[in-house]
PDB file of N, CA and C in Angstrom:
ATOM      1  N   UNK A   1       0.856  -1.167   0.000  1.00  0.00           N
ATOM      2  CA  UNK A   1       0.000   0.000   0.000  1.00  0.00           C
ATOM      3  C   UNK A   1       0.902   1.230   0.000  1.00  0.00           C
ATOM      4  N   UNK A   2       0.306   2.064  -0.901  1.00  0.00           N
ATOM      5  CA  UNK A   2       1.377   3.457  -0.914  1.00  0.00           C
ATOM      6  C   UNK A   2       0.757   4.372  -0.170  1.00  0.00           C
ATOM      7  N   UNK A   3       1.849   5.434   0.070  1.00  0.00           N
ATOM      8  CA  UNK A   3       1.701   6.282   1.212  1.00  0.00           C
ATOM      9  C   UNK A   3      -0.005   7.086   1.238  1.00  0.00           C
ATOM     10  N   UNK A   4       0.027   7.190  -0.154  1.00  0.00           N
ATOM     11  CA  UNK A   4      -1.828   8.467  -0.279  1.00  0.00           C
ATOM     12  C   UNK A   4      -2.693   7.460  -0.128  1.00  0.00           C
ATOM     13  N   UNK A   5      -2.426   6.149  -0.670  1.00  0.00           N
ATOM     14  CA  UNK A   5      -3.485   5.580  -0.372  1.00  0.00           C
ATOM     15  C   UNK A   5      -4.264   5.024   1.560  1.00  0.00           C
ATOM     16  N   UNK A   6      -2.976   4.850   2.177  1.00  0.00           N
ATOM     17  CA  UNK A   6      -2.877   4.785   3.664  1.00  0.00           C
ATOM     18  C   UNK A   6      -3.381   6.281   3.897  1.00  0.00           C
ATOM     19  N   UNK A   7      -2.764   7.174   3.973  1.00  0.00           N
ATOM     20  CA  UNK A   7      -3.475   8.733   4.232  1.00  0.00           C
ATOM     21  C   UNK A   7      -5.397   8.263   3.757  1.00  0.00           C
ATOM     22  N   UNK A   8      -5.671   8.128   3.187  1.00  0.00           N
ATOM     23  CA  UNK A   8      -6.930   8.390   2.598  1.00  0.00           C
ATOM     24  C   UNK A   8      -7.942   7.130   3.464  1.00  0.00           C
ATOM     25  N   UNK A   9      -6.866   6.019   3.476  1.00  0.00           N
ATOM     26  CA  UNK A   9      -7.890   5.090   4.756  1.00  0.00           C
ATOM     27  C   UNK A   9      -8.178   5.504   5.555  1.00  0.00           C
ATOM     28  N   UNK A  10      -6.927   6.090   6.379  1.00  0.00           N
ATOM     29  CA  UNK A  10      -7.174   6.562   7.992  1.00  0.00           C
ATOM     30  C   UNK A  10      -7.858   7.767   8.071  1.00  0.00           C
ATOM     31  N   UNK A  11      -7.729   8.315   6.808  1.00  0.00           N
ATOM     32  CA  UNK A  11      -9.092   9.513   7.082  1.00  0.00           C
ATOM     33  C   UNK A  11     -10.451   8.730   6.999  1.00  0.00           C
ATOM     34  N   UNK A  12     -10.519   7.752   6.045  1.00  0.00           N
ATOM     35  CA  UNK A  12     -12.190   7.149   5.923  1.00  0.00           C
ATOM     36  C   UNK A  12     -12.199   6.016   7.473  1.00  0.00           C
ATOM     37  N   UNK A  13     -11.221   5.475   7.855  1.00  0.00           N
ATOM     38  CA  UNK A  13     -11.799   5.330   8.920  1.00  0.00           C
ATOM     39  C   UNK A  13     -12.432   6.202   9.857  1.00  0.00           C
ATOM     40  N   UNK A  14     -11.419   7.398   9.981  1.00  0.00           N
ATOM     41  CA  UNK A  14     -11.449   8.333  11.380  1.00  0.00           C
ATOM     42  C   UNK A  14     -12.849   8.888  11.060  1.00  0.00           C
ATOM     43  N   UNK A  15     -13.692   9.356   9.644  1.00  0.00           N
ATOM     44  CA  UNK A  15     -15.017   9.657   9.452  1.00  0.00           C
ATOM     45  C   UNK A  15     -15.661   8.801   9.916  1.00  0.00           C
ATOM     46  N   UNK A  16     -15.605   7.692   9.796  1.00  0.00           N
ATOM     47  CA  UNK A  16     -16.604   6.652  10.258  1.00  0.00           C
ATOM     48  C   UNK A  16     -16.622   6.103  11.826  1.00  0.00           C
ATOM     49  N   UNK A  17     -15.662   6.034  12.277  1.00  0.00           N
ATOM     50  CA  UNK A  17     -15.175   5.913  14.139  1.00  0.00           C
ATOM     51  C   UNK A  17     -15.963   7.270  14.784  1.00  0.00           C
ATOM     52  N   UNK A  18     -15.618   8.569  13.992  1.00  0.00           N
ATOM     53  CA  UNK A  18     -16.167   9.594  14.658  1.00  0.00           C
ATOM     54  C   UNK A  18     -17.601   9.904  14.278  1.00  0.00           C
ATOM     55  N   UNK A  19     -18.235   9.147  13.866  1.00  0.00           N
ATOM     56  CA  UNK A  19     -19.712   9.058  13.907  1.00  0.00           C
ATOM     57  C   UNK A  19     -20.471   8.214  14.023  1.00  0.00           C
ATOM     58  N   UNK A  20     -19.763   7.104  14.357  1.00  0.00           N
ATOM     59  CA  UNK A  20     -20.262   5.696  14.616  1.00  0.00           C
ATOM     60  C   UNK A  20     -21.380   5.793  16.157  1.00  0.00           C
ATOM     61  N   UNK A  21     -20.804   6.387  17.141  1.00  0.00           N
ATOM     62  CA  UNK A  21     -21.451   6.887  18.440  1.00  0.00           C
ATOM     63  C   UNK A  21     -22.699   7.549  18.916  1.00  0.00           C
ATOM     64  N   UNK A  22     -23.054   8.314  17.610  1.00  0.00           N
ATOM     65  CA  UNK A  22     -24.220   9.159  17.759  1.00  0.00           C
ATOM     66  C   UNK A  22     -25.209   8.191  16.377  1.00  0.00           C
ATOM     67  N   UNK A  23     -24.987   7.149  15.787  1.00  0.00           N
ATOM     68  CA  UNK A  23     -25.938   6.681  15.086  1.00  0.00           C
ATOM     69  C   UNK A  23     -26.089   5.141  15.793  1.00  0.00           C
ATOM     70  N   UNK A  24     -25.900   4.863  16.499  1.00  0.00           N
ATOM     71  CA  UNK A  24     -25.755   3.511  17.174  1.00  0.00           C
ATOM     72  C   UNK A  24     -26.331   3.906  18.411  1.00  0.00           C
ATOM     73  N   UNK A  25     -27.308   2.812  18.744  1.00  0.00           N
ATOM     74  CA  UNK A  25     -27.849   3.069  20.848  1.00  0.00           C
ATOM     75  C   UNK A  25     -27.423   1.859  21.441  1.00  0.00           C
ATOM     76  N   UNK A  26     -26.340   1.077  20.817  1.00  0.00           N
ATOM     77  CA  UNK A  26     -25.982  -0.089  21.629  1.00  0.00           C
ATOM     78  C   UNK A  26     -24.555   0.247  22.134  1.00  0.00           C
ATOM     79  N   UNK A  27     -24.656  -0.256  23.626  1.00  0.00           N
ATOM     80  CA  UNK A  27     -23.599   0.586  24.365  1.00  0.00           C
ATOM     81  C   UNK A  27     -22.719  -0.151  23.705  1.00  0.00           C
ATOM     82  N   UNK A  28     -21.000   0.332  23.571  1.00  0.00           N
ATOM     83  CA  UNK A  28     -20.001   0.234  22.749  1.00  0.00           C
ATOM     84  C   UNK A  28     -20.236  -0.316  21.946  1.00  0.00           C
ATOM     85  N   UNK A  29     -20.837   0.093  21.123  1.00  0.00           N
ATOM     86  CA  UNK A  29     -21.630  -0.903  19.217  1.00  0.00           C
ATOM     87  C   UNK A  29     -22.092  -2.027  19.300  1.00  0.00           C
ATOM     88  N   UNK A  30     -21.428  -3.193  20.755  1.00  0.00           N
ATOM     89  CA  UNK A  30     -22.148  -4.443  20.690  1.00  0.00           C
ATOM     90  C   UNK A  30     -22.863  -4.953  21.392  1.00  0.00           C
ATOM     91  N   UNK A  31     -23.014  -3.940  22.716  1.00  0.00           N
ATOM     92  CA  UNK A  31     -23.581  -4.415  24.037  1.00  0.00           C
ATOM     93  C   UNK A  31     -25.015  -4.402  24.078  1.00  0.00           C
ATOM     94  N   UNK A  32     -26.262  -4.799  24.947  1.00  0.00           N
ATOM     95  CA  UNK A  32     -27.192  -4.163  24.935  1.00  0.00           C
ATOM     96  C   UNK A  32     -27.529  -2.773  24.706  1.00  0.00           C
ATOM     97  N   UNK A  33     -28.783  -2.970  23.627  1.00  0.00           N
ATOM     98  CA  UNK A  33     -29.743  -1.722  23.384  1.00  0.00           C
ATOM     99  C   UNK A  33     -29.903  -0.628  24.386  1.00  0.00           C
ATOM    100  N   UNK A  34     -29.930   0.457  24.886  1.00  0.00           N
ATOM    101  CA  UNK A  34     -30.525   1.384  25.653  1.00  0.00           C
ATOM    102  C   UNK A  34     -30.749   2.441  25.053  1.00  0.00           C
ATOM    103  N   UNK A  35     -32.200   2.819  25.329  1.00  0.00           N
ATOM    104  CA  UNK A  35     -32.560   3.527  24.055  1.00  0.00           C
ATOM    105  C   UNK A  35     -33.571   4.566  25.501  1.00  0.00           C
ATOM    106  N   UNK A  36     -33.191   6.131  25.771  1.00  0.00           N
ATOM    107  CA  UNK A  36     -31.643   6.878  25.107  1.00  0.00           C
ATOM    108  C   UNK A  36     -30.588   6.509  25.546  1.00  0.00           C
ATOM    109  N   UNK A  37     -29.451   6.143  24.713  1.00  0.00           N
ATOM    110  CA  UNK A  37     -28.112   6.114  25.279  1.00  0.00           C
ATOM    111  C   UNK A  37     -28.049   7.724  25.854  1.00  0.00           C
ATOM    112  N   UNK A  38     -26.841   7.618  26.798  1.00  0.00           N
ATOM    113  CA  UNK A  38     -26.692   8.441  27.905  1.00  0.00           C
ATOM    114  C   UNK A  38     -25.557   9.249  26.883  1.00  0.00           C
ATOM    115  N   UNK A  39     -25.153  10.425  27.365  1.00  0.00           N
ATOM    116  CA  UNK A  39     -24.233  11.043  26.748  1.00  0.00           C
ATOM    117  C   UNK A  39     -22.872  10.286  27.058  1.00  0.00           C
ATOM    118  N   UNK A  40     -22.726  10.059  28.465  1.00  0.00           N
ATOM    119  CA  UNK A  40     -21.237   9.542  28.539  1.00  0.00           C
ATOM    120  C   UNK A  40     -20.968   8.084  28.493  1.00  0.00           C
ATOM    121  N   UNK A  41     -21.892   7.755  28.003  1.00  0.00           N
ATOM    122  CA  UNK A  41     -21.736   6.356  26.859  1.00  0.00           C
ATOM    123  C   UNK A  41     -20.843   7.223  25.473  1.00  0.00           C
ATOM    124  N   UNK A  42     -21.775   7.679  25.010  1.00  0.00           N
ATOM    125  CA  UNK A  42     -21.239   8.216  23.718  1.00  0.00           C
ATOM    126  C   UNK A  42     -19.838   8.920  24.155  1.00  0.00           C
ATOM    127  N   UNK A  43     -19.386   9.670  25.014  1.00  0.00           N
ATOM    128  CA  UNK A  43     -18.340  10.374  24.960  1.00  0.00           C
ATOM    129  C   UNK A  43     -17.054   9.508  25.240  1.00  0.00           C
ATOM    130  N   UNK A  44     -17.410   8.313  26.313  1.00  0.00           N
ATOM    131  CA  UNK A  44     -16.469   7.011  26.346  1.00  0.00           C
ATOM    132  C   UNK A  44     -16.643   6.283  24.792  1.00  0.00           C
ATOM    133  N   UNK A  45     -17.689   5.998  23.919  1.00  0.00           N
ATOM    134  CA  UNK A  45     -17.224   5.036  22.479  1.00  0.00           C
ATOM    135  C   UNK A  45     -16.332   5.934  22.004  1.00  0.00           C
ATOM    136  N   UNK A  46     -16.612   7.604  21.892  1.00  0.00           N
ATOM    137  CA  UNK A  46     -15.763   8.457  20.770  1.00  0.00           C
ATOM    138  C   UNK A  46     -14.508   8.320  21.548  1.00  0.00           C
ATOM    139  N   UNK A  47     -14.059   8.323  22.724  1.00  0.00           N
ATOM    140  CA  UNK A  47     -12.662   8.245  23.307  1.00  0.00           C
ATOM    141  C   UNK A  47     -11.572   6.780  22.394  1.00  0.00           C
ATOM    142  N   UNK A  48     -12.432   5.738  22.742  1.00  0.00           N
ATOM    143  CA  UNK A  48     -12.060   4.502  22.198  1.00  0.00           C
ATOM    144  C   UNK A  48     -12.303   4.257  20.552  1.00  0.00           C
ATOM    145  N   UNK A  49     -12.951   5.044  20.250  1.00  0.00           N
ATOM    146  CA  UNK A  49     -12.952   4.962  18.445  1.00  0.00           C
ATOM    147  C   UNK A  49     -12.284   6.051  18.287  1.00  0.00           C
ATOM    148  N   UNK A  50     -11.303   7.118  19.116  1.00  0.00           N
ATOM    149  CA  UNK A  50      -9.998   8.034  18.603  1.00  0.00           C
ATOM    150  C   UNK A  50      -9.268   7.301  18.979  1.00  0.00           C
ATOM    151  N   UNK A  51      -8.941   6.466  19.939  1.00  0.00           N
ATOM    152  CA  UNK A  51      -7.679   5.133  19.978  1.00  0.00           C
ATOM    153  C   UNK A  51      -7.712   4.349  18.786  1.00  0.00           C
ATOM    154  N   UNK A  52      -8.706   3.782  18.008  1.00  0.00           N
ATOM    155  CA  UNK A  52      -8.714   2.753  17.577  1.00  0.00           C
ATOM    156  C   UNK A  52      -8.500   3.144  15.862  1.00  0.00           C
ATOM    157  N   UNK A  53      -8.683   4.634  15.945  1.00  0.00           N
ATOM    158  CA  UNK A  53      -8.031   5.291  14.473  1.00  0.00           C
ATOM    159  C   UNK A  53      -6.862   5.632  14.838  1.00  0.00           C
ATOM    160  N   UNK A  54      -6.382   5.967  16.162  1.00  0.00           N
ATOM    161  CA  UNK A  54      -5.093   6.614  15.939  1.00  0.00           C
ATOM    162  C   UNK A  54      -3.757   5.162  15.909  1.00  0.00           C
ATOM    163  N   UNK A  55      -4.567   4.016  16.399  1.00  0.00           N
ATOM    164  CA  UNK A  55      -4.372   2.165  16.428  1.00  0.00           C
ATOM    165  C   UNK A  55      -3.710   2.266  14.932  1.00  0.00           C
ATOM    166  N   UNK A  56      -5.072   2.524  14.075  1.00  0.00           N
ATOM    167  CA  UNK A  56      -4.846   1.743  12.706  1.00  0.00           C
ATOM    168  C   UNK A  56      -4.259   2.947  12.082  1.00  0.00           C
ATOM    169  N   UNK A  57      -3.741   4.595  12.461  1.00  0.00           N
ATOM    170  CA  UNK A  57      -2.588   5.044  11.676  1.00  0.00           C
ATOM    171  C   UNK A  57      -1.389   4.752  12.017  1.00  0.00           C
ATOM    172  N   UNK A  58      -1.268   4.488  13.051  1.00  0.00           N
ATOM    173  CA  UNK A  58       0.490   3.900  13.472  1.00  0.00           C
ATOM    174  C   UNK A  58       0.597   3.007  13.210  1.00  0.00           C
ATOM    175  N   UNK A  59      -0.518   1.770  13.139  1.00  0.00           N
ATOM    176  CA  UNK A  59       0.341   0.488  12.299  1.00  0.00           C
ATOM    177  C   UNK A  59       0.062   0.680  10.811  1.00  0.00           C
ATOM    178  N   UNK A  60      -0.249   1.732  10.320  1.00  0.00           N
ATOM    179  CA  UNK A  60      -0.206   2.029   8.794  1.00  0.00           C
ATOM    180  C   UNK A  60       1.294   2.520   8.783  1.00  0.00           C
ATOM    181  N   UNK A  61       1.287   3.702   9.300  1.00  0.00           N
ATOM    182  CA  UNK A  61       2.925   4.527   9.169  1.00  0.00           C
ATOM    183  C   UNK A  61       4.292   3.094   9.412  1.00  0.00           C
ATOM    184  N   UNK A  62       3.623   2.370  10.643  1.00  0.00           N
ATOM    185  CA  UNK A  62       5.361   1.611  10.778  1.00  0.00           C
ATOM    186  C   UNK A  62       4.996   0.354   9.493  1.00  0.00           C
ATOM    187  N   UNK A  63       4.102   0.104   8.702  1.00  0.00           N
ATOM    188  CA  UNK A  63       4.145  -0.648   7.371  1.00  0.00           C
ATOM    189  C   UNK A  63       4.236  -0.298   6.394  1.00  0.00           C
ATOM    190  N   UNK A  64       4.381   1.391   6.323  1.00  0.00           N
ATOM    191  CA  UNK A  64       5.096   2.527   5.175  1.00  0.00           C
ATOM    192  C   UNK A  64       6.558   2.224   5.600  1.00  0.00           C
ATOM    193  N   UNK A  65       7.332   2.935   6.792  1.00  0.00           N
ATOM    194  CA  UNK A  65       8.153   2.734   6.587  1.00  0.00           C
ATOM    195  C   UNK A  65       8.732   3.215   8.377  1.00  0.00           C
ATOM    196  N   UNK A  66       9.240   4.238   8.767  1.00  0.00           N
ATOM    197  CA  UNK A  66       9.626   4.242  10.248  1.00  0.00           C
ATOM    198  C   UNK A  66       8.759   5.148  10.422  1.00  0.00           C
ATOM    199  N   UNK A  67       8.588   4.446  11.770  1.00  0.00           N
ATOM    200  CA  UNK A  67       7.403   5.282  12.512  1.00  0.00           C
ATOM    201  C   UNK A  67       8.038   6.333  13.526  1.00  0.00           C
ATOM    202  N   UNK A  68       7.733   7.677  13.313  1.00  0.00           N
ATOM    203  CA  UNK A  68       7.731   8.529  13.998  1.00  0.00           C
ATOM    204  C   UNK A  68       7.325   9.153  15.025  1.00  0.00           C
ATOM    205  N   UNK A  69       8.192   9.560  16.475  1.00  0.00           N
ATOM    206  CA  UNK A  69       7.803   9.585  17.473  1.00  0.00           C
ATOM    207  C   UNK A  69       6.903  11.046  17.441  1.00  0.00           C
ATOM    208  N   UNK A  70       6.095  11.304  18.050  1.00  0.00           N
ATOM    209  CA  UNK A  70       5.356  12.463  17.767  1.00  0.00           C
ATOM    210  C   UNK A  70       5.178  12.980  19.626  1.00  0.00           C
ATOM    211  N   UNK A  71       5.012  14.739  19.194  1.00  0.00           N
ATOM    212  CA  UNK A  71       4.560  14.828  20.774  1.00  0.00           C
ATOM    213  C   UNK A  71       3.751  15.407  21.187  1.00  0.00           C
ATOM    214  N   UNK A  72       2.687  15.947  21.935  1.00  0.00           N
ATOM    215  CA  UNK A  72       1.883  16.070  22.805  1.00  0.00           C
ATOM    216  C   UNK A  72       0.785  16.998  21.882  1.00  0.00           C
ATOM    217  N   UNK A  73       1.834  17.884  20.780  1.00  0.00           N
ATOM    218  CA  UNK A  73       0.711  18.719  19.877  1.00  0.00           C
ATOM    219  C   UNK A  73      -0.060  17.580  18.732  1.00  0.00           C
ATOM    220  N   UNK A  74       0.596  17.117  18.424  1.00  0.00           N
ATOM    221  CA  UNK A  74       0.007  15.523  17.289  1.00  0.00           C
ATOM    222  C   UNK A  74      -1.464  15.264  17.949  1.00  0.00           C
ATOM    223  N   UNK A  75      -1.027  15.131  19.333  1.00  0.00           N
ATOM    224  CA  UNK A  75      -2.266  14.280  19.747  1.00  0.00           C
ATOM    225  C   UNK A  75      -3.272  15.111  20.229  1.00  0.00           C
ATOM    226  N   UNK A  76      -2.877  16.222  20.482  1.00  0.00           N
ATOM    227  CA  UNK A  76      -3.720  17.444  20.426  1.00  0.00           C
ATOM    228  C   UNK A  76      -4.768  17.669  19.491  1.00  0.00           C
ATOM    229  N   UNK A  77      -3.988  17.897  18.444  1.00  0.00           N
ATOM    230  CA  UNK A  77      -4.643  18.393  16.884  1.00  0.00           C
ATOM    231  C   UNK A  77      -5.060  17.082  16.618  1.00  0.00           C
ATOM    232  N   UNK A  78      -4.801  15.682  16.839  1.00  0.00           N
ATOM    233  CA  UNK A  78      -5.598  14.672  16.273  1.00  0.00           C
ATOM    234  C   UNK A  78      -6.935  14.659  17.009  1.00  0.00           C
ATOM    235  N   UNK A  79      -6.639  14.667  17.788  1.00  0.00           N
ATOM    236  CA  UNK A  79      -8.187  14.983  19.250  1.00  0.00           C
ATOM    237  C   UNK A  79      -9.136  16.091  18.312  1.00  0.00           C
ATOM    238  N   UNK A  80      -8.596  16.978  18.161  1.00  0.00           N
ATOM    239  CA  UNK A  80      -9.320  18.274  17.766  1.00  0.00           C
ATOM    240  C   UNK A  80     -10.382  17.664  16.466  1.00  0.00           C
ATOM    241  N   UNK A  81      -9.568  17.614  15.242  1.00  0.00           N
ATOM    242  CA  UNK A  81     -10.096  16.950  14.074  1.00  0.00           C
ATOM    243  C   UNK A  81     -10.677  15.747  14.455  1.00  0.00           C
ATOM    244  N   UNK A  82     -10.420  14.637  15.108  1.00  0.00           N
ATOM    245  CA  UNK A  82     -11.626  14.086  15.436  1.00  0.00           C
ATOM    246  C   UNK A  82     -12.842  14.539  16.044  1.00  0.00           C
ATOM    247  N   UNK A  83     -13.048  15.153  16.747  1.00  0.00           N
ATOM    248  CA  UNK A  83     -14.053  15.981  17.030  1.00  0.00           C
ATOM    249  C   UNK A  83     -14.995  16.569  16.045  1.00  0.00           C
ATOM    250  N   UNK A  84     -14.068  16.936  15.404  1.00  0.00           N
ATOM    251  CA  UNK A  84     -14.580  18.009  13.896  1.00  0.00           C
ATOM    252  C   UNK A  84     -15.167  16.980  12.987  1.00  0.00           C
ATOM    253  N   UNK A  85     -14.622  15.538  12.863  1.00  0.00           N
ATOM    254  CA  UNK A  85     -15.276  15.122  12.089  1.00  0.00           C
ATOM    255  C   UNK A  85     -16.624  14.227  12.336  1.00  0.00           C
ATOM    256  N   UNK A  86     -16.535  14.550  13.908  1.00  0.00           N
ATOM    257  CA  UNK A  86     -18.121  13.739  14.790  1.00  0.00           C
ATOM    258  C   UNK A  86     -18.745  14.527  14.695  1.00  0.00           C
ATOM    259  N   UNK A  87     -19.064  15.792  14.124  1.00  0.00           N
ATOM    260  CA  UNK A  87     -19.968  16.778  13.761  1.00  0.00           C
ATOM    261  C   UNK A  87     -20.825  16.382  13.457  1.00  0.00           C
ATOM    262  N   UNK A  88     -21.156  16.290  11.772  1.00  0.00           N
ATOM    263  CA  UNK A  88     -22.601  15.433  11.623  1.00  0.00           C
ATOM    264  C   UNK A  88     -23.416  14.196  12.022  1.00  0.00           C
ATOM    265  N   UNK A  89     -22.850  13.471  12.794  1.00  0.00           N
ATOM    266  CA  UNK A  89     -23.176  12.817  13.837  1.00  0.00           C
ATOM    267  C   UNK A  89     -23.832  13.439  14.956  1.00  0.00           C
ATOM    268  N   UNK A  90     -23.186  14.632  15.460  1.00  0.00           N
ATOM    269  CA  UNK A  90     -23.922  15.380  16.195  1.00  0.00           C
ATOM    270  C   UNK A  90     -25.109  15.976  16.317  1.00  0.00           C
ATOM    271  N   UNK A  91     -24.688  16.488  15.323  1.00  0.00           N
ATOM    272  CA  UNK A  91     -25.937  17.423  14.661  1.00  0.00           C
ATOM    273  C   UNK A  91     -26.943  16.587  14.361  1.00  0.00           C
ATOM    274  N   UNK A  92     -26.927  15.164  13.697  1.00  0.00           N
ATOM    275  CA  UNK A  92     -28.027  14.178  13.396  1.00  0.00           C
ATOM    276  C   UNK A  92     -28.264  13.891  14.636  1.00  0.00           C
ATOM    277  N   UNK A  93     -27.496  13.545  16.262  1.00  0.00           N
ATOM    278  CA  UNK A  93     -28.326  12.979  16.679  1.00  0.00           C
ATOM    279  C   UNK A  93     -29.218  14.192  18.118  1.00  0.00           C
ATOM    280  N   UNK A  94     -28.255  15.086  17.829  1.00  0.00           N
ATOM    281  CA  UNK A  94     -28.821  16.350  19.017  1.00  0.00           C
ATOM    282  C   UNK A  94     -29.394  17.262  18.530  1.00  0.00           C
ATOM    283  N   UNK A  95     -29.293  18.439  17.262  1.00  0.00           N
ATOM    284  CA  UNK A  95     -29.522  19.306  16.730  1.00  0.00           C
ATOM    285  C   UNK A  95     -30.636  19.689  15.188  1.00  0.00           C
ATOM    286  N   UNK A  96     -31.068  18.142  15.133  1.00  0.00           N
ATOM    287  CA  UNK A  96     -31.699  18.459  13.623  1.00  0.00           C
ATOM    288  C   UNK A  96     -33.676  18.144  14.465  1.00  0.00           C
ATOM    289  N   UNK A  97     -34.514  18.547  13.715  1.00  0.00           N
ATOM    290  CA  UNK A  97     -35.913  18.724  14.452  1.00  0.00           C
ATOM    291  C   UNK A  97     -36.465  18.034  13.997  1.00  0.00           C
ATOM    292  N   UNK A  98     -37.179  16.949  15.079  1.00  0.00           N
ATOM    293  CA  UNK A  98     -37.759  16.045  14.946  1.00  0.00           C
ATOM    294  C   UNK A  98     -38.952  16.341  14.130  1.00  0.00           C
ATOM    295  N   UNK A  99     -39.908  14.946  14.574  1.00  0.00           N
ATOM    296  CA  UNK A  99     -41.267  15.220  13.652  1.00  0.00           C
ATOM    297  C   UNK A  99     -42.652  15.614  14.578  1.00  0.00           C
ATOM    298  N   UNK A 100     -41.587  15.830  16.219  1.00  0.00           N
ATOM    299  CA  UNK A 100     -42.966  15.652  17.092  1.00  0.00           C
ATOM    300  C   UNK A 100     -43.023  17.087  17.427  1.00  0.00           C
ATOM    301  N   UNK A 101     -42.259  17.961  16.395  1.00  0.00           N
ATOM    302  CA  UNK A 101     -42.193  19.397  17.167  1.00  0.00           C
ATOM    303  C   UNK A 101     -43.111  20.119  16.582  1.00  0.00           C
ATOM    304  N   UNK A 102     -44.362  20.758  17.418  1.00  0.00           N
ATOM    305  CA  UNK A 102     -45.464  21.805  16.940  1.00  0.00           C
ATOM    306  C   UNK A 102     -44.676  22.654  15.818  1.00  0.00           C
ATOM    307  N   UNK A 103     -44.987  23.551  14.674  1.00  0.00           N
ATOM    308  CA  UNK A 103     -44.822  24.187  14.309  1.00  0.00           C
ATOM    309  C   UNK A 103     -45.706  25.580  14.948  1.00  0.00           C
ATOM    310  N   UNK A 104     -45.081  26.963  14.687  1.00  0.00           N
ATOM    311  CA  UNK A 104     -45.627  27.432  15.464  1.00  0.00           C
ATOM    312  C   UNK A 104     -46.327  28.861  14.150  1.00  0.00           C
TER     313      UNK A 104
END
């Protein structure tokens, strides 16, 4: 696998990890149903689905070629952009108007 093509996974994973949380009501994707999931359900899956992308870019980078030690801003700004990309997730599952709302 060449280098853009690895770049372009770990972005389509990290879209899909960071919205996996707000379209799913089963606690960590496999557990029992609870329907509403609680917020800090969701804020513990998105913690563990930013491990589990930042998992599958470091064993992408050390199967490119040497893996680079990174420090405290990396994981900063990776935090950040994940966030950014749980957006529409958000917005679908907190911010868009249902069908039970009076019009006024």
């Amino acid at each position: 696998m060449d280098q853009s093509a690895a770049v372009w996974l770990v972005l389509a994973v990290a879209v899909l990890a960071a919205n996996l949380p707000y379209f799913n009501e089963r606690v960590l994707l496999v557990g029992p149903r609870r329907s509403p999931k609680g917020g800090w359900w969701r804020l513990l899956e998105l913690l563990l689905m930013a491990g589990l992308t930042l998992a599958v870019g470091t064993l992408l980078e050390s199967r490119i070629g040497q893996r680079h030690a990174q420090g405290w801003e990396f994981y900063a700004a990776a935090a950040c952009l994940f966030v950014t990309l749980g957006f529409p997730g958000f917005v679908w599952r907190y911010l868009r108007r249902g069908t039970h709302r009076v019009d006024d």
